[in-house]
Protein backbone atom coordinates (compact mmCIF):
# COMPACT_ATOMS: atom_id res chain seq x y z
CA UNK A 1 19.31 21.58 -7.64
CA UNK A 2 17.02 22.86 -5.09
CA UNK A 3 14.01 20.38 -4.18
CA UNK A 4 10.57 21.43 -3.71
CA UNK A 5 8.68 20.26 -0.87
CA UNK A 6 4.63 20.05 -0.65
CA UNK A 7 3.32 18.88 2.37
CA UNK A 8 0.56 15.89 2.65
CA UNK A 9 -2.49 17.61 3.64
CA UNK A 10 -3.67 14.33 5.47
CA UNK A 11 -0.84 12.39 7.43
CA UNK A 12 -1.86 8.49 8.13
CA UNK A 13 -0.66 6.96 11.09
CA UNK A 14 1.67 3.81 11.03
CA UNK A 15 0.17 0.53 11.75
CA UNK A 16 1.69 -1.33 15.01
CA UNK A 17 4.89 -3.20 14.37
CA UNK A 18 3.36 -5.98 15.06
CA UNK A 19 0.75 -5.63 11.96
CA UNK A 20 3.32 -5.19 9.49
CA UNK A 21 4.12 -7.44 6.47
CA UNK A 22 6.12 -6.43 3.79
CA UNK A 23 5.68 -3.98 0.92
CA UNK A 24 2.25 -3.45 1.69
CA UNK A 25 2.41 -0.18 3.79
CA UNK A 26 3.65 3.23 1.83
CA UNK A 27 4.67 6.03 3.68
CA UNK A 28 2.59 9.89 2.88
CA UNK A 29 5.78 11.59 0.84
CA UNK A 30 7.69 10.13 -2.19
CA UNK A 31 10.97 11.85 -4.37
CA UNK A 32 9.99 12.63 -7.91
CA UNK A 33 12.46 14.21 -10.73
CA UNK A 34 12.47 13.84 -14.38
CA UNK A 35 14.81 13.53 -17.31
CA UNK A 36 15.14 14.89 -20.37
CA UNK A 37 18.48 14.93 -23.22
CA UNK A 38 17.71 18.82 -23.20
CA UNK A 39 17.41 19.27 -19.55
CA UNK A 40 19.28 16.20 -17.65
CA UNK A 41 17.83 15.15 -14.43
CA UNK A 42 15.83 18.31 -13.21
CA UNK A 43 12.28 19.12 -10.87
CA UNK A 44 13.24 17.36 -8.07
CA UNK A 45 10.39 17.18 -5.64
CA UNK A 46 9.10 15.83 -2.32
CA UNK A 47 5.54 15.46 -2.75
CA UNK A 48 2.37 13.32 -1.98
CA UNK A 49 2.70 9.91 -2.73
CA UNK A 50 0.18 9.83 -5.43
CA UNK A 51 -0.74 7.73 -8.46
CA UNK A 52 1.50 8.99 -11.51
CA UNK A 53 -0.09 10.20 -14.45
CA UNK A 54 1.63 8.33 -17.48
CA UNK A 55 0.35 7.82 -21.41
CA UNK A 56 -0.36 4.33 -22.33
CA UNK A 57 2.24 5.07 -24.99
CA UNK A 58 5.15 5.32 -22.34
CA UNK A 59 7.92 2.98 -23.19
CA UNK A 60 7.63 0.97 -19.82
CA UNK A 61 4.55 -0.54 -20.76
CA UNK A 62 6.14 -1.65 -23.67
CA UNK A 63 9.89 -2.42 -23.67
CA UNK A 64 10.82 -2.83 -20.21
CA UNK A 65 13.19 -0.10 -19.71
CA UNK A 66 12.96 0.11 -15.90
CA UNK A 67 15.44 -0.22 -13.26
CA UNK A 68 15.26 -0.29 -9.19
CA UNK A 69 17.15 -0.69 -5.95
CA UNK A 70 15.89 -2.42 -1.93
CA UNK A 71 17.21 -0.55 1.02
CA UNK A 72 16.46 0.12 4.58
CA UNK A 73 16.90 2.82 7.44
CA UNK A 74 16.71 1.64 10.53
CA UNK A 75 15.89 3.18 13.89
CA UNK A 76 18.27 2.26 16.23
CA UNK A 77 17.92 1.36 19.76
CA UNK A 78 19.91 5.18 20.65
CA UNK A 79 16.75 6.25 18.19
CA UNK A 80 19.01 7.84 16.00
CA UNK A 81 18.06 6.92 12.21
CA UNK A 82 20.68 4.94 10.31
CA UNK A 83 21.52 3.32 6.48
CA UNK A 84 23.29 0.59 5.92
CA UNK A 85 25.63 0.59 2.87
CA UNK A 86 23.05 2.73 0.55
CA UNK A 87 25.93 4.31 -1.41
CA UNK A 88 26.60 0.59 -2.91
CA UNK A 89 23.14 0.94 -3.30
CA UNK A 90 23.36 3.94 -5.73
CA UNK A 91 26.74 3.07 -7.31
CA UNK A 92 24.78 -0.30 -8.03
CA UNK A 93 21.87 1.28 -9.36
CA UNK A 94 23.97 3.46 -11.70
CA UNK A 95 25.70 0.32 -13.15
CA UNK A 96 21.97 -1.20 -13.79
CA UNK A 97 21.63 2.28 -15.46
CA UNK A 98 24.30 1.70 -17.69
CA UNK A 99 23.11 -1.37 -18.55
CA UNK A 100 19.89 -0.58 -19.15
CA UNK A 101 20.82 2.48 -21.57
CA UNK A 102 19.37 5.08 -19.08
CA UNK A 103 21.47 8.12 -17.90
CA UNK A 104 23.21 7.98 -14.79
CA UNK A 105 22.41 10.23 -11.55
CA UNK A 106 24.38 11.86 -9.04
CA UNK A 107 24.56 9.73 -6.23
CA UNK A 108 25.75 12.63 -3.64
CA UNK A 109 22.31 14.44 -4.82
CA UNK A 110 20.56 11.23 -4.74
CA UNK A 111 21.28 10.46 -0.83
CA UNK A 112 20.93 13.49 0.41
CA UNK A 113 17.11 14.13 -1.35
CA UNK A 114 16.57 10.42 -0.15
CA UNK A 115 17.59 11.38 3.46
CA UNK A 116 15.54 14.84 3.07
CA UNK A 117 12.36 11.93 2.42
CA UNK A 118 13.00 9.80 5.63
CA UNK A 119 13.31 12.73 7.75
CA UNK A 120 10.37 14.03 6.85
CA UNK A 121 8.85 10.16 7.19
CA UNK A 122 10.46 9.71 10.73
CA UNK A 123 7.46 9.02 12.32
CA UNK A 124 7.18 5.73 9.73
CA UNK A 125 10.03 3.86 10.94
CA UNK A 126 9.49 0.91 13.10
CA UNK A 127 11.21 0.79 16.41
CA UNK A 128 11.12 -2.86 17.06
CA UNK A 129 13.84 -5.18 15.76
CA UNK A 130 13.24 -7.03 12.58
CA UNK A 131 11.53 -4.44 11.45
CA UNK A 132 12.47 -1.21 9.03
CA UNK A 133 11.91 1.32 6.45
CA UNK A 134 12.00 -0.20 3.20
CA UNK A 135 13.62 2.18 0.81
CA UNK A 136 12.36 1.51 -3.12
CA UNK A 137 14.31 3.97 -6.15
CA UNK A 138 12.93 3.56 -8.83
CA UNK A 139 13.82 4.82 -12.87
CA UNK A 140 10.94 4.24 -15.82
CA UNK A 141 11.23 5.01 -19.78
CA UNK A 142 8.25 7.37 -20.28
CA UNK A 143 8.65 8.96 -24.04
CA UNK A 144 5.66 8.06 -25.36
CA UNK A 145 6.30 6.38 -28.67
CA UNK A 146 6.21 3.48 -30.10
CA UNK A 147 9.47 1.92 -30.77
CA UNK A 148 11.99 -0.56 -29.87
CA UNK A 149 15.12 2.34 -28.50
CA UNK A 150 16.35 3.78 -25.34
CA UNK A 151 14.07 6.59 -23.89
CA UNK A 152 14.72 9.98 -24.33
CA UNK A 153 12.88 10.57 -21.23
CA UNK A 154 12.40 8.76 -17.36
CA UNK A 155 11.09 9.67 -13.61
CA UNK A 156 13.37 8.52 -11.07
CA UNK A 157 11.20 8.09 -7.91
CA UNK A 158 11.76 7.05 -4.18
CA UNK A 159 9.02 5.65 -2.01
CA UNK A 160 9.36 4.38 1.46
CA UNK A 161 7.79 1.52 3.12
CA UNK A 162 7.26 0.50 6.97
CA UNK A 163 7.71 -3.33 6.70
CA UNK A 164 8.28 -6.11 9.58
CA UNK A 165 9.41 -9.53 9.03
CA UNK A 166 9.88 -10.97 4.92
CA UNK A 167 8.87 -14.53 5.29
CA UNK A 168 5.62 -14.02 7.76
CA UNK A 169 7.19 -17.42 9.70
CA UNK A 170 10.23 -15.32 10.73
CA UNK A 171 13.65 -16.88 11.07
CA UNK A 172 13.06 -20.48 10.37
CA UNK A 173 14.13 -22.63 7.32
CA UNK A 174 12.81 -22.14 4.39
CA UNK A 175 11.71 -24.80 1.38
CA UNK A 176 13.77 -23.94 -1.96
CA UNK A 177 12.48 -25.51 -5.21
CA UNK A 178 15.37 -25.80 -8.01
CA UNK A 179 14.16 -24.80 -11.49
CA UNK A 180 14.85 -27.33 -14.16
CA UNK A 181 12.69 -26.22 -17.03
CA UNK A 182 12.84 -22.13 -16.90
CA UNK A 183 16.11 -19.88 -16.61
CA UNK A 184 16.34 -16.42 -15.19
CA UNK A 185 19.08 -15.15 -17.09
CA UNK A 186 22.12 -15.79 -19.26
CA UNK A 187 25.37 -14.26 -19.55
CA UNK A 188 25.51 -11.75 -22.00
CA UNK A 189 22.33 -10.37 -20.81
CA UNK A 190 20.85 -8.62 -18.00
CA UNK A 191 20.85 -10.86 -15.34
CA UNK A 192 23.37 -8.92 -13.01
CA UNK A 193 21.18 -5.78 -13.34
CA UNK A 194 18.54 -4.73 -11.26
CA UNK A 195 15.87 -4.84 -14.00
CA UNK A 196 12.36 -5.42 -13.88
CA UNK A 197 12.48 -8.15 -16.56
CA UNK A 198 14.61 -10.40 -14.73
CA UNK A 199 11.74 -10.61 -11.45
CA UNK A 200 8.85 -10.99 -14.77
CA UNK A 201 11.18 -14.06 -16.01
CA UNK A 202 11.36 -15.79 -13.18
CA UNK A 203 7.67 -15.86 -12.48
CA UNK A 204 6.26 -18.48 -14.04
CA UNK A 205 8.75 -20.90 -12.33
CA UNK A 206 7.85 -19.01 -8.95
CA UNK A 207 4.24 -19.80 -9.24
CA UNK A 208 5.03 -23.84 -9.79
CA UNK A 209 7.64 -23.10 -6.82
CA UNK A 210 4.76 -22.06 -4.87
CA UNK A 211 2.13 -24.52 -5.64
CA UNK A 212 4.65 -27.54 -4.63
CA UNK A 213 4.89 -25.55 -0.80
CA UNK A 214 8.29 -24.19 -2.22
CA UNK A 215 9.06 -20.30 -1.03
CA UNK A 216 11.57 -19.53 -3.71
CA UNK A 217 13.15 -20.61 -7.08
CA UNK A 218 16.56 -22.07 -7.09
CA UNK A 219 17.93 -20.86 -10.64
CA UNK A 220 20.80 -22.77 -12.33
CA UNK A 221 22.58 -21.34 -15.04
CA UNK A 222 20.87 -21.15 -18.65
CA UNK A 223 23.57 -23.04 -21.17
CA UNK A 224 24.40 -26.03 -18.87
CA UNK A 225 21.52 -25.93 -16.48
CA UNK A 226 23.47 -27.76 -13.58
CA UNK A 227 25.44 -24.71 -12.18
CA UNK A 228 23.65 -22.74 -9.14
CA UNK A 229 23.64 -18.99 -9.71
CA UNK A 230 21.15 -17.50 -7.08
CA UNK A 231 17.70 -17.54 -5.40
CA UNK A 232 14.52 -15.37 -6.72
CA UNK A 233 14.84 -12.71 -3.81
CA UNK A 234 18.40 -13.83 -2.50
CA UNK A 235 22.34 -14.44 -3.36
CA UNK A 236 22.79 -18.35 -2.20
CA UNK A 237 25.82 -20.24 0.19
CA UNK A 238 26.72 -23.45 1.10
CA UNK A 239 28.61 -24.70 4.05
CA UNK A 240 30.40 -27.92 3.11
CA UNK A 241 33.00 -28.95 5.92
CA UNK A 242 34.75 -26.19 6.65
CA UNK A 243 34.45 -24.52 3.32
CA UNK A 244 31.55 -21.62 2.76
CA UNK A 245 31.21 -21.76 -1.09
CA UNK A 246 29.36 -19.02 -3.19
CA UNK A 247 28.50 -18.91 -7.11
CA UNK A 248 31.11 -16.51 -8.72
CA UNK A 249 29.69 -13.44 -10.21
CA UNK A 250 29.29 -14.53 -14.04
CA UNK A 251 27.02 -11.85 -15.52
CA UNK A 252 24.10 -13.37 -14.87
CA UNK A 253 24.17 -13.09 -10.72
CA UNK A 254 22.53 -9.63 -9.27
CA UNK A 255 25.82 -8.68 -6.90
CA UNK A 256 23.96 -8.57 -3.15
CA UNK A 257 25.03 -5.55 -1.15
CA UNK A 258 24.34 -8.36 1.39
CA UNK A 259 26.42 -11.12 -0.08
CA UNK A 260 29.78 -8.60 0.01
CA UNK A 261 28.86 -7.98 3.15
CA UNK A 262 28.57 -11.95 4.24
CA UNK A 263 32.30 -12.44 2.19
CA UNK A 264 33.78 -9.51 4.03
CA UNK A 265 32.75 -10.77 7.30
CA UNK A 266 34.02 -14.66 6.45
CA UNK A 267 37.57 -13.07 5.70
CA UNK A 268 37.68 -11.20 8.93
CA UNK A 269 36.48 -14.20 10.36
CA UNK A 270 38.86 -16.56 9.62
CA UNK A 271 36.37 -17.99 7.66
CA UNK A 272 36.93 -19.97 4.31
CA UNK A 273 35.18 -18.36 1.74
CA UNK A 274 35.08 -19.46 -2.33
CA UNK A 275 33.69 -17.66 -5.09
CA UNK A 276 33.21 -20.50 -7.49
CA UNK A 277 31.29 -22.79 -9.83
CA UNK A 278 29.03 -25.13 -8.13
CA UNK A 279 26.75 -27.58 -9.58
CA UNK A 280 23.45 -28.89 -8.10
CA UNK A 281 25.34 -32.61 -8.19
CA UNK A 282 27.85 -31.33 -6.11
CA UNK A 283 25.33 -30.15 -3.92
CA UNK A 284 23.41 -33.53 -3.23
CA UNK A 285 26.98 -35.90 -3.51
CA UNK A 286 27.97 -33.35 -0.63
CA UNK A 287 24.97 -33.82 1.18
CA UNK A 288 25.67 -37.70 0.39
CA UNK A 289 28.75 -37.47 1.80
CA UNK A 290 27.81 -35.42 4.69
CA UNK A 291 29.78 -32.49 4.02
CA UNK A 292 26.66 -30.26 3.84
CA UNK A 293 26.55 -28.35 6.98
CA UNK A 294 24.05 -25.87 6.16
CA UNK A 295 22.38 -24.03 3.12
CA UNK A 296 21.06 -19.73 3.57
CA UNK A 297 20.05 -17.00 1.31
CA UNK A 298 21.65 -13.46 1.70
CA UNK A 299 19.84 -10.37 1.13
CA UNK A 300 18.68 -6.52 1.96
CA UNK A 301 15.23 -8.12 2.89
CA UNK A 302 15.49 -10.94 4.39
CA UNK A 303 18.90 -10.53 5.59
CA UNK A 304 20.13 -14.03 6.17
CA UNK A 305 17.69 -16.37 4.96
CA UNK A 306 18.19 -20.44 6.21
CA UNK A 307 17.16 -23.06 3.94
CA UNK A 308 15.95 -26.30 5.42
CA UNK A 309 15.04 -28.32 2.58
CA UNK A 310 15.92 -28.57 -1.16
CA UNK A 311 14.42 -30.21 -4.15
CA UNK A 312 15.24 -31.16 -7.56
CA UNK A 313 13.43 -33.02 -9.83
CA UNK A 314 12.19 -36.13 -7.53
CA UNK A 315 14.89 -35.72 -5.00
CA UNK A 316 14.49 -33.75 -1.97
CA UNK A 317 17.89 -32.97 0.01
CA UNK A 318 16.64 -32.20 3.76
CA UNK A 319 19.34 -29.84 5.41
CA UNK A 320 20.00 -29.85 9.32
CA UNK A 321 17.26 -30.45 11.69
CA UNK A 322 14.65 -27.76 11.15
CA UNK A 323 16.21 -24.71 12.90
CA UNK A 324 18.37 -22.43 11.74
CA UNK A 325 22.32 -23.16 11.68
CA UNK A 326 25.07 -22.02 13.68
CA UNK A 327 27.05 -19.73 10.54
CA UNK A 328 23.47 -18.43 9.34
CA UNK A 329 22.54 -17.40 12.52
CA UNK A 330 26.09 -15.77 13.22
CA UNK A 331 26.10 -13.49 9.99
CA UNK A 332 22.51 -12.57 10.83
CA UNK A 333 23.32 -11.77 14.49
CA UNK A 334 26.32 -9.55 12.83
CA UNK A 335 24.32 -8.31 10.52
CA UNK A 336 21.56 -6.88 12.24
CA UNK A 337 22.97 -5.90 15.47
CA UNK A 338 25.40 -3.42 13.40
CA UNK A 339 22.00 -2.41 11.60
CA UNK A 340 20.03 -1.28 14.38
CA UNK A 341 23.49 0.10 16.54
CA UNK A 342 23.81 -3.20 19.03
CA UNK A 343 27.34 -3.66 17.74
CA UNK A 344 30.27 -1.79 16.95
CA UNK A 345 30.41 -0.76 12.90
CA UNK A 346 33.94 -1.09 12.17
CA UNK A 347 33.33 -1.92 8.79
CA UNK A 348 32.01 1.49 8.18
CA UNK A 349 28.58 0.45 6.40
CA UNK A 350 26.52 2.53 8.17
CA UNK A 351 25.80 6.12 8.32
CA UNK A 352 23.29 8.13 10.32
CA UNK A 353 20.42 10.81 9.54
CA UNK A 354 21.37 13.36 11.29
């Protein structure tokens, strides 16, 4: 398919690096294309981001059928552009798809239309480290009927945002709050799809989060409520002794492009690394014990994300002494400098915009 490009007549400028937050600033193009059973994925455009013009009636509103993937490109310091693992993206994005009852894409087409956008959106990428283009695909359900099926129709839509820093405080510890009365997901459901029901579940138990000075939502799992699955924005690990321990994918855990990244570099490493079960008792006896080294989040934005302090029910677990640790800090290093071309990519995640 050929795509169709119309030009912004108007083209913004960027806001200084230093001005950005996240998710606030969109870029002057977007990808549109549409489905259709008759037609398949067709009209794939470059156009003006723009409000959409959508019935009331569209199934969205109403049922929830709506799927999306987090990304980045990233201009690195040779000022070439570069992505980092978005084909796991995409081949992620189609399982949520599948999931989700909505018809798969081509992912070859996909990147290459989504590579046509950020080279036409050069000029939006921050230079200065930390900061990126945020990359948002997007599919809706937009038949407009009344009734509880999968859509015969959807847009699929990339938009692109300049963003800096996620948490405004930069790299420092953050305060996790563990969920005892609300669950994000259970197996059997959707909770290792990209969906935008599982961010409306976990909501209400991010507000409360919030209003105790907590940043994010420690879920446990929803039949037992005492094993940790993941973080509202993040996949979750634990350094106790020598061992760096991560919940096992169960069907209920969003698979981080991050996290495989983290448990590829730990076996390179030399690093122990378990995919396994662990409760929020072992947690705090660990802690007891003092075989808690150090706690961080994993994920596209935020990266590596250190957590300084923990608390469930009445008890509050405080973890290291207020900066971020050593193995957070050394994935993160890793990380990043392979993201913005400071270090040698011989994992072969990234790929450049030529």
């Amino acid at each position: 398919m050929e795509i169709r490009v119309t030009q912004a007549k108007t083209n913004r400028t960027r806001p200084k690096d230093s001005d950005l937050g996240f998710g606030q600033v969109f870029t002057d193009h977007m990808f549109v294309m549409d489905y259709s059973v008759d037609m398949g994925w067709h009209d794939p455009q470059i156009v003006p981001y723009a409000d959409f013009s959508i019935p009331p009636s569209a199934m969205v509103f109403h049922y929830g059928q709506a799927i999306f993937e987090g990304l980045k490109a990233y201009k690195r310091q040779d000022k070439k552009i570069c992505l980092f693992r978005a084909r796991d993206n995409f081949e992620r994005m189609n399982r949520s798809a599948k999931g989700m009852c909505i018809p798969q894409f081509d992912i070859d087409f996909v990147m290459d239309a989504m590579k046509q956008l950020i080279r036409l959106e050069e000029k939006w990428i921050p230079e200065t480290i930390g900061t990126s283009l945020y990359i948002r695909p997007t599919i809706i359900a937009t038949d407009p009927f009344l009734g509880v099926r999968a859509s015969f129709t959807y847009k699929f839509f990339i938009i692109l945002s300049s963003v800096g820093a996620y948490y405004a405080g930069g790299l420092n510890p953050v305060k996790i709050w563990v969920s005892k009365d609300h669950v994000r997901a259970v197996k059997g459901g959707v909770g290792e799809f990209k969906t935008a029901g599982n961010y409306a579940a976990s909501l209400i138990a991010s507000e409360k989060a919030k209003k105790e000075g907590y940043a994010q939502v420690l879920w446990l799992d929803g039949i037992e409520r005492k094993y940790i699955e993941e973080v509202g924005a993040m996949n979750i690990f634990f350094l106790m002794d020598d061992e760096l321990v991560t919940p096992n994918l169960t069907g209920s855990i969003l698979p981080g492009i991050t996290r495989y990244s983290i448990i590829s570099l730990a076996k390179k490493w030399g690093v122990t690394i378990s995919e396994r079960k662990i409760s929020i008792d072992e947690v705090f006896k660990a802690h007891e014990d003092g075989k808690l080294k150090e706690v961080f989040g994993s994920g596209t934005a935020a990266v590596v994300s250190p957590v300084g302090e923990i608390r469930y029910g009445d008890k509050v677990l405080s973890i290291g002494d207020g900066t971020p640790g050593e193995t957070a800090m050394k994935f993160y290093t890793a990380l990043t400098d392979i993201q913005y071309g400071k270090a040698e990519d011989k994992e072969n995640w990234i790929e450049i915009i030529d």
